[in-house]
Protein backbone atom coordinates (compact mmCIF):
# COMPACT_ATOMS: atom_id res chain seq x y z
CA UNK A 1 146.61 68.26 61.34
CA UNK A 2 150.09 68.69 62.66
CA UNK A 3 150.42 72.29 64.55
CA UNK A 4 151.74 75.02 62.37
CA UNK A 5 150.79 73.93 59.21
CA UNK A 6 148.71 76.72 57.76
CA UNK A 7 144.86 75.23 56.74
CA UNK A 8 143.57 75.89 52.90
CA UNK A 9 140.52 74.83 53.57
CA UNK A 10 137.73 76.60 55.39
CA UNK A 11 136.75 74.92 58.57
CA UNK A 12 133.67 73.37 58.78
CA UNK A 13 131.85 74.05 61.96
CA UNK A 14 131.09 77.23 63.82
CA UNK A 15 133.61 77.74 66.32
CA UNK A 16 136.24 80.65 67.45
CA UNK A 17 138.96 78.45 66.49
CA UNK A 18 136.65 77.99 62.72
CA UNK A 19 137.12 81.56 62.45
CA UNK A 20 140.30 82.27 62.99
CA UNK A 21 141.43 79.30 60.97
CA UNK A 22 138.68 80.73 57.76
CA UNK A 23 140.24 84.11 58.32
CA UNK A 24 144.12 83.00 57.53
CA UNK A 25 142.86 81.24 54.78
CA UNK A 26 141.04 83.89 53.38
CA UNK A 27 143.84 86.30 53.81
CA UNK A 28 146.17 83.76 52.27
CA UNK A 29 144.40 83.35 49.38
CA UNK A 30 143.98 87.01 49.01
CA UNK A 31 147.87 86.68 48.72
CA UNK A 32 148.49 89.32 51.58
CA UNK A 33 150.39 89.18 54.96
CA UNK A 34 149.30 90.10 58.53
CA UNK A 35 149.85 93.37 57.88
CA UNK A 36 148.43 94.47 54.46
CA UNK A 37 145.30 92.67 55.95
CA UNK A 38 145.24 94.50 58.60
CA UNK A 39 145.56 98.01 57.19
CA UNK A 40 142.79 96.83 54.77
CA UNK A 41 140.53 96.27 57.56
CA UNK A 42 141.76 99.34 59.41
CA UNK A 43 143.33 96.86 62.26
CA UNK A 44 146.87 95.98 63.45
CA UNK A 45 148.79 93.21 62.52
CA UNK A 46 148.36 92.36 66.08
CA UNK A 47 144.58 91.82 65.61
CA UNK A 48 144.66 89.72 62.64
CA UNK A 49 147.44 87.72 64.69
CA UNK A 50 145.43 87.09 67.38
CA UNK A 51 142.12 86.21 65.38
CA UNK A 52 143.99 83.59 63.70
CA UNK A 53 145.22 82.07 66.33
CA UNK A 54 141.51 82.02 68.06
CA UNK A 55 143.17 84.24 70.89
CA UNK A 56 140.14 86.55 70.04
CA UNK A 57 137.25 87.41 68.03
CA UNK A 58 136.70 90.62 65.64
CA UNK A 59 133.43 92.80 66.30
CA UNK A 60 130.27 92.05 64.79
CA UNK A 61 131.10 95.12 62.80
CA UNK A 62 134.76 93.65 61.67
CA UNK A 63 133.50 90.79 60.86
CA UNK A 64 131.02 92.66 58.05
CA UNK A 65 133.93 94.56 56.81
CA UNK A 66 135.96 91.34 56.18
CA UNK A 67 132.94 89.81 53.94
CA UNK A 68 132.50 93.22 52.16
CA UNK A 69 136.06 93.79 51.24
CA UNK A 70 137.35 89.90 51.03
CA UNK A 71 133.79 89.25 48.77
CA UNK A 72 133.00 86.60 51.32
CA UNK A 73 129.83 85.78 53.13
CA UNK A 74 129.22 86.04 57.27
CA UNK A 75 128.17 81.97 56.91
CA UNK A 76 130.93 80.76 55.39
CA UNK A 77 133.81 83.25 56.93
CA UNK A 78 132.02 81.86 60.54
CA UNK A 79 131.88 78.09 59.12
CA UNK A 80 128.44 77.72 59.33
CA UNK A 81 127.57 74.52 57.17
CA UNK A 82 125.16 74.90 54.33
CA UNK A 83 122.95 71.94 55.58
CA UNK A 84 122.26 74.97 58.92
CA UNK A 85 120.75 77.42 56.68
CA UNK A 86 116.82 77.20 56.19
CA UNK A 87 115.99 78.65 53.20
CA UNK A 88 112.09 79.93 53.20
């Protein structure tokens, strides 16, 4: 995928760059910018900039406020493939 073109889909294996890359997309298709993202996670733009572009991670605790508010869950928003999750 050429550099700078935004992905749609979420990525597929666990990774910073996975996260950062399921984050934008999530965002996008919340329709929002940097920004309004940020102040609905209680973050700067700055942050959100920087997860994106796998420059760092959110918290453990960010992380469970972007699945409660985005209606997401912590295995897909961290690319974690279905085939990794044992149901008992």
């Amino acid at each position: 995928m050429p550099v700078g073109r935004p992905r749609t889909k979420l990525a597929k294996y666990p990774s910073l760059k996975a996260l950062g890359a399921n984050i934008e997309a999530i965002r996008k298709y919340m329709k929002m910018n940097q920004t309004e993202f940020g102040q609905l996670l209680g973050v700067s733009q700055n942050s959100v900039s920087r997860w994106e572009r796998a420059l760092t991670q959110p918290t453990s605790m960010q992380i469970l406020n972007i699945c409660y508010k985005c209606g997401v869950s912590a295995d897909d928003l961290l690319g974690v493939p279905r085939k990794w999750v044992k149901i008992k």
